[in-house]
Protein backbone atom coordinates (compact mmCIF):
# COMPACT_ATOMS: atom_id res chain seq x y z
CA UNK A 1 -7.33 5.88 -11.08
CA UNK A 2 -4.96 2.66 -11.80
CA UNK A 3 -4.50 0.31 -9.63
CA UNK A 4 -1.68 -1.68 -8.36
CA UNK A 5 -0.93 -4.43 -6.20
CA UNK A 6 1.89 -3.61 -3.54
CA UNK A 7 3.31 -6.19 -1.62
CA UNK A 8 5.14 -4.31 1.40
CA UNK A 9 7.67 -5.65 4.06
CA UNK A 10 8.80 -3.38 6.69
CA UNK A 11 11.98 -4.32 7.54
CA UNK A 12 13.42 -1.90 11.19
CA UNK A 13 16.58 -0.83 11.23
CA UNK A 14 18.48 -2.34 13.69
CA UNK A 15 19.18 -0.06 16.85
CA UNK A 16 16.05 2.18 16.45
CA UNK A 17 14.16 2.66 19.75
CA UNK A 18 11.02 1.12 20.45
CA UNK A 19 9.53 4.64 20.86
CA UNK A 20 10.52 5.88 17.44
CA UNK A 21 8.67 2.50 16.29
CA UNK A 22 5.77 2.57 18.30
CA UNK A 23 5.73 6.67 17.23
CA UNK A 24 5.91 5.87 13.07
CA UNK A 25 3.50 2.49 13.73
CA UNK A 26 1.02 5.05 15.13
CA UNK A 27 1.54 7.40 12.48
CA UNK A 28 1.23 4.95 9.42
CA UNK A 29 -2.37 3.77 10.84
CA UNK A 30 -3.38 7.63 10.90
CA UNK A 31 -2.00 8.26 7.07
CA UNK A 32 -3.40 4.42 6.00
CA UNK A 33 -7.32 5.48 7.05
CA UNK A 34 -6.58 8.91 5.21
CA UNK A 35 -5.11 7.04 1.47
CA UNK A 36 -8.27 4.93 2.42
CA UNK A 37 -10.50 7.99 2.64
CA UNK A 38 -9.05 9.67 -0.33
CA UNK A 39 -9.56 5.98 -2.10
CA UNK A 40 -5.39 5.49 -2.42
CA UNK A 41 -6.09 2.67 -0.22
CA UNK A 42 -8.41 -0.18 -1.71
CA UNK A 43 -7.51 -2.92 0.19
CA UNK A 44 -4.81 -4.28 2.52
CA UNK A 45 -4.09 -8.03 3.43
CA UNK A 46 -1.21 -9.73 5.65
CA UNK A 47 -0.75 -13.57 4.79
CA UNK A 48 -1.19 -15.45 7.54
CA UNK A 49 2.51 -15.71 9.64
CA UNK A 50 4.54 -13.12 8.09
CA UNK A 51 5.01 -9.46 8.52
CA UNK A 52 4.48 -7.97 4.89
CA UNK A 53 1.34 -6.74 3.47
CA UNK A 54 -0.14 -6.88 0.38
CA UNK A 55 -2.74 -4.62 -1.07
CA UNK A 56 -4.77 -3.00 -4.02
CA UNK A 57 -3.75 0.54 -4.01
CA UNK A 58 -4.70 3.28 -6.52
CA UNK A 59 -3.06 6.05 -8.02
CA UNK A 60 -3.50 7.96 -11.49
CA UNK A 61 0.04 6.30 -12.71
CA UNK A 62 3.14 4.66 -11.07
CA UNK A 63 5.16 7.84 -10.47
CA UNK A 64 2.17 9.10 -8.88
CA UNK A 65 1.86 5.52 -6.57
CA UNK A 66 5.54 5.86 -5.36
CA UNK A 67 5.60 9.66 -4.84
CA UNK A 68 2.43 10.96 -3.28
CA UNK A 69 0.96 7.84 -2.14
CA UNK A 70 3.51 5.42 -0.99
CA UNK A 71 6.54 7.95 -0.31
CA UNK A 72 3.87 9.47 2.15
CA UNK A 73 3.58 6.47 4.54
CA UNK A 74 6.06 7.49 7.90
CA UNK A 75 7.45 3.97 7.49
CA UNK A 76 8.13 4.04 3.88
CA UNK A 77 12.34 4.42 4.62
CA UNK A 78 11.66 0.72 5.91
CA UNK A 79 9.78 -0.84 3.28
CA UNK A 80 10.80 -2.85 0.51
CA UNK A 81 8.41 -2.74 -2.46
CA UNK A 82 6.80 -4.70 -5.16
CA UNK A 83 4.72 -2.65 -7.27
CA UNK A 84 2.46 -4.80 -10.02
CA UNK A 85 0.28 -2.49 -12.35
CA UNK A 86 -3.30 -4.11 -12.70
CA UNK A 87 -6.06 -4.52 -15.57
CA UNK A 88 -9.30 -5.77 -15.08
CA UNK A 89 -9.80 -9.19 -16.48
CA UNK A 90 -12.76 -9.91 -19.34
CA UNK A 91 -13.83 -12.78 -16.50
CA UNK A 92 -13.77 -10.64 -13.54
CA UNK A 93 -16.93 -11.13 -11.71
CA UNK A 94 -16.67 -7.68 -10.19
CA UNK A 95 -16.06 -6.11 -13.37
CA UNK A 96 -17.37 -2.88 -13.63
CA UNK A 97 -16.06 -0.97 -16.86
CA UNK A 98 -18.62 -2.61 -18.91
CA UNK A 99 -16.30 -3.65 -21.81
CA UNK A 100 -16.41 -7.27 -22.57
């Protein structure tokens, strides 16, 4: 799998009950341990004072990302996205393809 660094913000439309958002929050934590399971979900991050995330996510390409990784989170209609494809670096220390 590729992966991809996905900076998220989840913006609420204006007007929606707080039992709709409470309902999808709830729901997103439930499908976020599941991409985690199925190792969709490497790693997730929110910088410190703001309400976006950014993580490594994984996918076998980008169409695959968007549609059955990302366009499966319950508050995806809310996001804004910033997708960034990923390579490993010759420098990384956590390297692991064993190319140099």
């Amino acid at each position: 799998m590729r992966e991809f660094l996905v900076e998220i913000t989840t913006t609420i439309p204006e007007g929606t009950g707080q039992d709709e958002v409470d309902r999808r929050r709830a729901a997103e934590a439930v499908r976020a341990r599941e991409l985690a399971a199925t190792g969709n979900l490497a790693r997730l991050w929110r910088p410190v004072g703001e309400l976006r995330s950014i993580g490594v996510w994984r996918a076998a390409d980008e169409a695959e990302l968007h549609e059955k990784v990302l366009g499966t989170l319950p508050l995806r209609p809310w996001m804004t996205l910033a997708v960034t494809p990923l390579e490993s670096h010759p420098n990384d220390p956590g390297r692991v393809d064993g190319t140099r």
